[in-house]
PDB file of N, CA and C in Angstrom:
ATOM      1  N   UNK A   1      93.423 -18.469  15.145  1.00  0.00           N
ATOM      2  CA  UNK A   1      92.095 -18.554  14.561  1.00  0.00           C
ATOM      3  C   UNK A   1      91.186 -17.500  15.199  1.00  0.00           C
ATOM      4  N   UNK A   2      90.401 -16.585  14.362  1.00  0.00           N
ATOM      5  CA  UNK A   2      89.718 -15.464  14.917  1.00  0.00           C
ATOM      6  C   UNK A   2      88.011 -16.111  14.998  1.00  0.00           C
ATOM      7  N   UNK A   3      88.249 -16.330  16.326  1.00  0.00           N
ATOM      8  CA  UNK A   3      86.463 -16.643  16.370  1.00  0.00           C
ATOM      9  C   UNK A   3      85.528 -15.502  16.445  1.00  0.00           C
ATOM     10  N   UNK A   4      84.363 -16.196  15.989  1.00  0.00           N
ATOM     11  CA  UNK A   4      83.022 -15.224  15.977  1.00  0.00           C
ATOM     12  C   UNK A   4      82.036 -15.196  17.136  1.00  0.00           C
ATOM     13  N   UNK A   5      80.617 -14.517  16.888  1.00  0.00           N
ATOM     14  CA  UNK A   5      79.967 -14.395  17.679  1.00  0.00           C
ATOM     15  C   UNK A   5      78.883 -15.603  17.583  1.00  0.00           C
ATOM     16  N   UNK A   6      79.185 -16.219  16.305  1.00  0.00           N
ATOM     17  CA  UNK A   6      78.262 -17.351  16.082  1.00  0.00           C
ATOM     18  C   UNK A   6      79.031 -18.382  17.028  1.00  0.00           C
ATOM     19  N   UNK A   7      80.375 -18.489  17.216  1.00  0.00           N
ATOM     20  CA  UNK A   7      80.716 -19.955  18.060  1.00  0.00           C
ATOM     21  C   UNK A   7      79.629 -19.796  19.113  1.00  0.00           C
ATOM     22  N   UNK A   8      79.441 -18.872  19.737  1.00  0.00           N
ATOM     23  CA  UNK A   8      78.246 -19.372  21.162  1.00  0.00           C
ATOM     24  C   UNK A   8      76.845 -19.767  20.732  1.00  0.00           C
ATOM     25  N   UNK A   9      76.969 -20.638  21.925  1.00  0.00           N
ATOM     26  CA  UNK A   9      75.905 -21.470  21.449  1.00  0.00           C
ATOM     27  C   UNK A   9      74.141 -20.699  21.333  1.00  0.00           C
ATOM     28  N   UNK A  10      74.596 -19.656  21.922  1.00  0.00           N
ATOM     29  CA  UNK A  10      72.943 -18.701  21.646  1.00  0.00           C
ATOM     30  C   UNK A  10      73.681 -17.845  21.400  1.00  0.00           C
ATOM     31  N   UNK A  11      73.789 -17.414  20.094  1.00  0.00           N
ATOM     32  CA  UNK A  11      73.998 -16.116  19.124  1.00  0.00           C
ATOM     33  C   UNK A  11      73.328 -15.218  19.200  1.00  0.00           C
ATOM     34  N   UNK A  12      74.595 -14.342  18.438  1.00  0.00           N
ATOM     35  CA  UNK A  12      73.457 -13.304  18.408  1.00  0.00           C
ATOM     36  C   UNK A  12      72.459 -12.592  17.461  1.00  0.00           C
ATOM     37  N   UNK A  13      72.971 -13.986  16.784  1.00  0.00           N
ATOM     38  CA  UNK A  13      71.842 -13.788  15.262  1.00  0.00           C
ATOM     39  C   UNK A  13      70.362 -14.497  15.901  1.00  0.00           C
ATOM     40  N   UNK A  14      70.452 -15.318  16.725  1.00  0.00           N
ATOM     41  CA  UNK A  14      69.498 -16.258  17.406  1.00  0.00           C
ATOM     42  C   UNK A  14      68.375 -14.889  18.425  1.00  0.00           C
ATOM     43  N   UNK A  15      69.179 -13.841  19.292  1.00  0.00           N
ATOM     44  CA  UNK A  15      68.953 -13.058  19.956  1.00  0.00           C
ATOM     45  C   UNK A  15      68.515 -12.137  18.831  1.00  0.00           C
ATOM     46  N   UNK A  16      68.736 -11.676  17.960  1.00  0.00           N
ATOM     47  CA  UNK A  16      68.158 -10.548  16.962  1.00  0.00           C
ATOM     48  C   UNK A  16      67.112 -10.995  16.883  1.00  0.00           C
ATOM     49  N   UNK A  17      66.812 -12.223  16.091  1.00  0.00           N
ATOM     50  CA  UNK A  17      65.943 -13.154  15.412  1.00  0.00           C
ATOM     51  C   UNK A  17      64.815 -12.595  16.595  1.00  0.00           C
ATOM     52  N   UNK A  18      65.025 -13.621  18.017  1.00  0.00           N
ATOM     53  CA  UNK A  18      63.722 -13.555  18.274  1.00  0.00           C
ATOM     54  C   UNK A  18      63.242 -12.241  19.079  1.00  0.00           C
ATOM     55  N   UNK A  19      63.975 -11.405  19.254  1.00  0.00           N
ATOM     56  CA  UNK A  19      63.689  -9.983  19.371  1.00  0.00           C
ATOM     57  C   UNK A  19      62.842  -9.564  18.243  1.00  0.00           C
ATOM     58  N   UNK A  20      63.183  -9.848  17.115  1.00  0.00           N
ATOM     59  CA  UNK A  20      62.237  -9.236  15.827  1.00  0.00           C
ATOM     60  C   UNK A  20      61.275 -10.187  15.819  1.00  0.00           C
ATOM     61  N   UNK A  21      61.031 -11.489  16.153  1.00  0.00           N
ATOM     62  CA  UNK A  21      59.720 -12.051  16.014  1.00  0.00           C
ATOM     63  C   UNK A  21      58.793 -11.489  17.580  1.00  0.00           C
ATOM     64  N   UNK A  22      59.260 -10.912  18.324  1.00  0.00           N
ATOM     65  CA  UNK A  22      58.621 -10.329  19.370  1.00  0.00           C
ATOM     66  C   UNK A  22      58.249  -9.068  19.168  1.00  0.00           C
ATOM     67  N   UNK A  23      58.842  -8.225  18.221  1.00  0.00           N
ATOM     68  CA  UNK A  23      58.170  -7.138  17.994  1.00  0.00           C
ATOM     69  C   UNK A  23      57.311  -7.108  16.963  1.00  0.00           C
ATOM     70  N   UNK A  24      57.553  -7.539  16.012  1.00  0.00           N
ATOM     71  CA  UNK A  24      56.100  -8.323  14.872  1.00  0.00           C
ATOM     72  C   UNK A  24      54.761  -8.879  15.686  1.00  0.00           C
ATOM     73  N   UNK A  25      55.350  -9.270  16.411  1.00  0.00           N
ATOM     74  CA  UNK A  25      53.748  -9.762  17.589  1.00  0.00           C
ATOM     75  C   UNK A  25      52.839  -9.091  17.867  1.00  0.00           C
ATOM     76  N   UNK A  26      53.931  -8.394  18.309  1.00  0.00           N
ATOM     77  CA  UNK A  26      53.170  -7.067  18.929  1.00  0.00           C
ATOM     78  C   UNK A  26      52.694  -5.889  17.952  1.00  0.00           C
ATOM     79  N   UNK A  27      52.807  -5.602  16.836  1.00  0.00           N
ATOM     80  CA  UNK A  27      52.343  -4.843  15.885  1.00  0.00           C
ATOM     81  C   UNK A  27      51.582  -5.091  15.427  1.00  0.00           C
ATOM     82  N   UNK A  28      50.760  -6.486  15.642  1.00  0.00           N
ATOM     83  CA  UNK A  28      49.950  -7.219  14.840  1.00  0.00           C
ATOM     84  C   UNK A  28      49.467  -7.001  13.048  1.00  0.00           C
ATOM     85  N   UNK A  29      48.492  -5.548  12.859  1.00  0.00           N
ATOM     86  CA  UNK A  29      48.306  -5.692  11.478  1.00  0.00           C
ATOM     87  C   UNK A  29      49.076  -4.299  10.986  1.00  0.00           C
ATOM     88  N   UNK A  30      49.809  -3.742  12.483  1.00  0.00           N
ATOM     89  CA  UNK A  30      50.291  -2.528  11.868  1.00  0.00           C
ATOM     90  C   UNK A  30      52.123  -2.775  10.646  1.00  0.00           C
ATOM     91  N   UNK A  31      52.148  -2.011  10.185  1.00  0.00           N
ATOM     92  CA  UNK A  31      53.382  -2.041   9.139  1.00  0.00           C
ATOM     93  C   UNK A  31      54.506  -1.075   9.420  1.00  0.00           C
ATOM     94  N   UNK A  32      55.603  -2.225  10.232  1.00  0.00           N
ATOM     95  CA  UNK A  32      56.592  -0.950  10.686  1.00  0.00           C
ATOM     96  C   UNK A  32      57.068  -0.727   9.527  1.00  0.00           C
ATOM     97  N   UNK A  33      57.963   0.391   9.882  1.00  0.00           N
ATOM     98  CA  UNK A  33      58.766   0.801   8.999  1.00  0.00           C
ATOM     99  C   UNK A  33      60.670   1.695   9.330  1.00  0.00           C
ATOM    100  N   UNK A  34      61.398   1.360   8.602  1.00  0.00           N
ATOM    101  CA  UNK A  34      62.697   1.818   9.122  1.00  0.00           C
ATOM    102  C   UNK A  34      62.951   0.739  10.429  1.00  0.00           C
ATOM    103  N   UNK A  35      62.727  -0.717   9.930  1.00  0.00           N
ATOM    104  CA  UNK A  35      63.432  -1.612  10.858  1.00  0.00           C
ATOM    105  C   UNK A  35      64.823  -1.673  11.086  1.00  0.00           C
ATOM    106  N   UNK A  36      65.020  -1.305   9.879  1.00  0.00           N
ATOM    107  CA  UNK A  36      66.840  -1.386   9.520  1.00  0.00           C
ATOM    108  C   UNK A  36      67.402  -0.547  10.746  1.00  0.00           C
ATOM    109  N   UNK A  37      66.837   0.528  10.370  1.00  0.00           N
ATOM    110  CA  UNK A  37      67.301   1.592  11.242  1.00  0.00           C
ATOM    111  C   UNK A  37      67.024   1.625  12.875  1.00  0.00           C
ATOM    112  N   UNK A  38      65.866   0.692  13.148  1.00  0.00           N
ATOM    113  CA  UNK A  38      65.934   0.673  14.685  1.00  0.00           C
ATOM    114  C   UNK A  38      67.027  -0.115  14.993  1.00  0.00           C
ATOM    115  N   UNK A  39      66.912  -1.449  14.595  1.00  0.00           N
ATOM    116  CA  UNK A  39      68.250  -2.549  15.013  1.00  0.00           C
ATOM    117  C   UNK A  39      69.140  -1.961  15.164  1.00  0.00           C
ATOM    118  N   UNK A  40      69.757  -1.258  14.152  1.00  0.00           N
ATOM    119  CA  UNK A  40      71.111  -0.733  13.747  1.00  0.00           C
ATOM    120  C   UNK A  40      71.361   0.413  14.541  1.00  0.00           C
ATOM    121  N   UNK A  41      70.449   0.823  15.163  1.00  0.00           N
ATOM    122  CA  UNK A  41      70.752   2.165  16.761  1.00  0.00           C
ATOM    123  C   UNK A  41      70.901   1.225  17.797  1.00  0.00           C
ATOM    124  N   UNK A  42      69.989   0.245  18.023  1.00  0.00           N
ATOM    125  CA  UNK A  42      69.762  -0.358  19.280  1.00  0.00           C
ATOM    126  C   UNK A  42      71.121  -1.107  19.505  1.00  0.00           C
ATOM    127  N   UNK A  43      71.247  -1.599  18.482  1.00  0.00           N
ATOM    128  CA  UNK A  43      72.932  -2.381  18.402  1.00  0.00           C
ATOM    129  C   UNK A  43      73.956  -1.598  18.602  1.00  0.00           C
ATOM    130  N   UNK A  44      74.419  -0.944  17.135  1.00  0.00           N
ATOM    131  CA  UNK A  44      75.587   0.346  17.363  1.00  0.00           C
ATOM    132  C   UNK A  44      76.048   0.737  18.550  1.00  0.00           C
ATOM    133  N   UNK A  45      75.162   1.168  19.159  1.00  0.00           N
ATOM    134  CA  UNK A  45      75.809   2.266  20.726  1.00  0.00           C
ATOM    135  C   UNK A  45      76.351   1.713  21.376  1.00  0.00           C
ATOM    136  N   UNK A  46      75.811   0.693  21.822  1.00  0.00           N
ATOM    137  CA  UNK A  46      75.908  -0.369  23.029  1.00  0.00           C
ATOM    138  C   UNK A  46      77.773  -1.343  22.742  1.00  0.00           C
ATOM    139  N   UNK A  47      77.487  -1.631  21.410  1.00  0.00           N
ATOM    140  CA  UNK A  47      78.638  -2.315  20.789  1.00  0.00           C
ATOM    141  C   UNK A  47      80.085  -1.370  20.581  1.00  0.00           C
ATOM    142  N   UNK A  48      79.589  -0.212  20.290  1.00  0.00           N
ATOM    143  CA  UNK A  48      81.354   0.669  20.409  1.00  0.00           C
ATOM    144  C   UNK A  48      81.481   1.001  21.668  1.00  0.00           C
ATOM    145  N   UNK A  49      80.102   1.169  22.756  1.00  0.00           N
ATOM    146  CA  UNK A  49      80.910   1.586  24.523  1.00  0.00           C
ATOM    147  C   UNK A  49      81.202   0.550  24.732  1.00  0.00           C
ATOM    148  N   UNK A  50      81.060  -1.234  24.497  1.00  0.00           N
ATOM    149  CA  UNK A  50      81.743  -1.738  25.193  1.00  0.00           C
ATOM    150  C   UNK A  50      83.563  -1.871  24.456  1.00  0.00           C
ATOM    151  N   UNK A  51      83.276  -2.063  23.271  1.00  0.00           N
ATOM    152  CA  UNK A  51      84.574  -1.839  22.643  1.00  0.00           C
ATOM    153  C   UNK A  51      85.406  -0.503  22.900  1.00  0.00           C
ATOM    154  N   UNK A  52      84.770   0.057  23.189  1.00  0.00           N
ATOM    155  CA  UNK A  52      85.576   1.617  23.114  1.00  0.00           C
ATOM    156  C   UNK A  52      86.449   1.284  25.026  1.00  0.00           C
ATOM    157  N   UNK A  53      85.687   0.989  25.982  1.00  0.00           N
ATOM    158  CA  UNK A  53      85.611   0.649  27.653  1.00  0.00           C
ATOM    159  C   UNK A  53      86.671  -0.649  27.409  1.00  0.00           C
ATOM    160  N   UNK A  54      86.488  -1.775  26.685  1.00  0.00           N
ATOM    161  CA  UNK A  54      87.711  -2.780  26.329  1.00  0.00           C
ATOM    162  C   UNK A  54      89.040  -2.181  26.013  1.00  0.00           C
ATOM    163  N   UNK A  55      89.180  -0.915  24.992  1.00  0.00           N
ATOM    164  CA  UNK A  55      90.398  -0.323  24.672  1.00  0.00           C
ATOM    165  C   UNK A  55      90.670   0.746  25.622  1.00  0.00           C
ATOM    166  N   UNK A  56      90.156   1.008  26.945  1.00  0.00           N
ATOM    167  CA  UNK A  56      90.344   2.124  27.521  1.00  0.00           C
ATOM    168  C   UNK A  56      89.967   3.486  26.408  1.00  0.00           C
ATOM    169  N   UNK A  57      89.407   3.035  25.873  1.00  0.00           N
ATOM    170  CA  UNK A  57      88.426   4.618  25.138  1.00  0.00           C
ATOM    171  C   UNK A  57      89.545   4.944  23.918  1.00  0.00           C
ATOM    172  N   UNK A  58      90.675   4.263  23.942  1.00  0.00           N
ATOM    173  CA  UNK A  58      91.373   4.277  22.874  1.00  0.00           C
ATOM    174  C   UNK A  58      90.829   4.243  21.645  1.00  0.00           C
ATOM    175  N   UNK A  59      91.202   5.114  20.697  1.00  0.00           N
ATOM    176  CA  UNK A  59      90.008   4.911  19.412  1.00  0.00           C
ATOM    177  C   UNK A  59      90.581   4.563  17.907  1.00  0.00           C
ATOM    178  N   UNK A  60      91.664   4.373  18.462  1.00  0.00           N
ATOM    179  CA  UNK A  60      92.753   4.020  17.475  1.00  0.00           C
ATOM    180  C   UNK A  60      92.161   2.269  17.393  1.00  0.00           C
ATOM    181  N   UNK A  61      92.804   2.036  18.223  1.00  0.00           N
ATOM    182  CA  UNK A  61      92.874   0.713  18.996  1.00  0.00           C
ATOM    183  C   UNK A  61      91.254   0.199  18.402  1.00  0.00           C
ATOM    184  N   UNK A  62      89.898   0.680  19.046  1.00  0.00           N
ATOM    185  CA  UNK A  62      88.515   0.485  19.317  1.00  0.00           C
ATOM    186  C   UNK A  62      88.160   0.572  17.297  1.00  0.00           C
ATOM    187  N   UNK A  63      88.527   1.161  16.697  1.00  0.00           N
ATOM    188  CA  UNK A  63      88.700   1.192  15.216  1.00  0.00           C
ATOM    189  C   UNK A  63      89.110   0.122  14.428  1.00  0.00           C
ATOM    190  N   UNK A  64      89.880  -0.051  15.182  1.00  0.00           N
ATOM    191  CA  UNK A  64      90.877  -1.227  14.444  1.00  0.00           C
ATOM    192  C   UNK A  64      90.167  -2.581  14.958  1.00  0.00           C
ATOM    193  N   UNK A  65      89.470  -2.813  16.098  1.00  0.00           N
ATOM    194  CA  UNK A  65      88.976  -3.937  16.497  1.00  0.00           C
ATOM    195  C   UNK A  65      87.184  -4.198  15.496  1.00  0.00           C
ATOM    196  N   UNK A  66      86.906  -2.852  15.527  1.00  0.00           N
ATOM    197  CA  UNK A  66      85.625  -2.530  14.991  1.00  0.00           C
ATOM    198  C   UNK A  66      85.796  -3.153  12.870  1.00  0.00           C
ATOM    199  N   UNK A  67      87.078  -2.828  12.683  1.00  0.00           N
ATOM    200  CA  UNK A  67      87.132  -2.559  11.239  1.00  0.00           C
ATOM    201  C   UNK A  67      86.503  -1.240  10.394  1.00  0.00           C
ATOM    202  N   UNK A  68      86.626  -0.552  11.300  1.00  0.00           N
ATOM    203  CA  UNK A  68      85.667   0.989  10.531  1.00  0.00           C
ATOM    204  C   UNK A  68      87.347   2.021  10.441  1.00  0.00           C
ATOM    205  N   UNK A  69      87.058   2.704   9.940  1.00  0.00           N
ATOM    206  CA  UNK A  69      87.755   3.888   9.885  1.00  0.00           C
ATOM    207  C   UNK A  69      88.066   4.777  11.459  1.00  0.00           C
ATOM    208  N   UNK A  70      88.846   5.079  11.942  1.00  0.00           N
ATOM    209  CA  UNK A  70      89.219   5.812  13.089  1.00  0.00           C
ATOM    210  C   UNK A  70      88.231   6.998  12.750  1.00  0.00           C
ATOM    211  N   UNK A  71      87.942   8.118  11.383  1.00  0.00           N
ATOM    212  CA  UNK A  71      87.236   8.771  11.594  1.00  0.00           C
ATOM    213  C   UNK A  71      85.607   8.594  11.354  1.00  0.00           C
ATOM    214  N   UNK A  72      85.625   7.582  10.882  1.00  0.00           N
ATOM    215  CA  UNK A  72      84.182   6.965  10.965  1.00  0.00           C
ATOM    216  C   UNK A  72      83.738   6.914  12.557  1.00  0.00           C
ATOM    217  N   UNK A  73      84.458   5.908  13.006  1.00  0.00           N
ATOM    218  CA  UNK A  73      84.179   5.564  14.548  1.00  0.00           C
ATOM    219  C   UNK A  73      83.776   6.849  15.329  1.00  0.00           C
ATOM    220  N   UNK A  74      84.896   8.142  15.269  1.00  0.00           N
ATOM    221  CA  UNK A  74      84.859   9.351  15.527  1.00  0.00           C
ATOM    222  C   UNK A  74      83.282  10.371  15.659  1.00  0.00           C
ATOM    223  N   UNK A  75      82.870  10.029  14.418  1.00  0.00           N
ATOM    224  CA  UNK A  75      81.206  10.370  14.185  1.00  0.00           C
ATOM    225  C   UNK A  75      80.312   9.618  14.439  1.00  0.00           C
ATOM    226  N   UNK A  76      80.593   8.184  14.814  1.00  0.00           N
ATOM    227  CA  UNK A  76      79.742   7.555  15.431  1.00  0.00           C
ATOM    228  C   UNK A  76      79.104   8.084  16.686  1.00  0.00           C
ATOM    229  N   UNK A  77      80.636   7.556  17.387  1.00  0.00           N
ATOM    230  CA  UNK A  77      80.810   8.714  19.080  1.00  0.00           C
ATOM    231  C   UNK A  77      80.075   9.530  19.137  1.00  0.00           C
ATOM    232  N   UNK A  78      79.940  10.922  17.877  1.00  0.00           N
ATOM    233  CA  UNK A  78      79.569  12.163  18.238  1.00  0.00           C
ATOM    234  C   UNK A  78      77.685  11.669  18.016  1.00  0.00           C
ATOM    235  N   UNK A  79      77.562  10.621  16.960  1.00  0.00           N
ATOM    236  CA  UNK A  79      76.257  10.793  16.535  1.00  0.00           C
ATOM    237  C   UNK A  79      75.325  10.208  17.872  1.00  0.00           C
ATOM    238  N   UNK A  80      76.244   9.086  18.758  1.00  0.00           N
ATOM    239  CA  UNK A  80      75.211   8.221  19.229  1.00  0.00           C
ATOM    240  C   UNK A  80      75.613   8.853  20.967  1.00  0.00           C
ATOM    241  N   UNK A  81      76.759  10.140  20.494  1.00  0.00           N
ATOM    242  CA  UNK A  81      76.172  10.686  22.015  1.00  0.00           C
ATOM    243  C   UNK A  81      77.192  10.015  23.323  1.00  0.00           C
ATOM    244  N   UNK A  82      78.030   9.453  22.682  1.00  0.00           N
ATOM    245  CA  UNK A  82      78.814   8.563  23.695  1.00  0.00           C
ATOM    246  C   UNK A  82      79.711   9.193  24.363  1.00  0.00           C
ATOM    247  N   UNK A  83      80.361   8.962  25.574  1.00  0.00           N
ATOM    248  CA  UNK A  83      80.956   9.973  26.581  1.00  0.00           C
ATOM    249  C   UNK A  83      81.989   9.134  27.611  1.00  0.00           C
ATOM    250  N   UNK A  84      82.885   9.588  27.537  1.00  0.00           N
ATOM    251  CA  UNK A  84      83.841   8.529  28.215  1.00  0.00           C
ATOM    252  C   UNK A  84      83.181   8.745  30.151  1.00  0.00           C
TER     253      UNK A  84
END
């Protein structure tokens, strides 16, 4: 049985959540914009070095755990700057 990140009992949908009600706070009447796109940096990087550091930097391996394409993953690496 392949468990998720929801079995723990503080998720990390729970941890997104109130990260984004903490930055809404703080913006008060201003109107962000390109939220998508902050999450989705702040997350990304962090999530393939530890996967990439789990496979010994293997990217075969770190691909296959990810579900992306080996050369997807590849341009990730290059985009977000990552460095063994």
């Amino acid at each position: 049985m392949q468990k998720t990140i929801s079995n723990n009992p503080s998720s990390l949908s729970e941890h997104v959540t109130k990260t984004l009600e903490d930055y809404f706070s703080i913006l008060e009447n201003e109107i962000p914009s390109d939220v998508y796109q902050m999450v989705t940096q702040q997350v990304e990087k962090p999530m393939i070095e530890f996967v990439l550091k789990k496979n010994n930097y293997n990217q075969s391996r770190t691909a296959e755990m990810l579900g992306i394409n080996r050369n997807t993953l590849r341009k990730k690496i290059q985009q977000h700057q990552i460095k063994k």
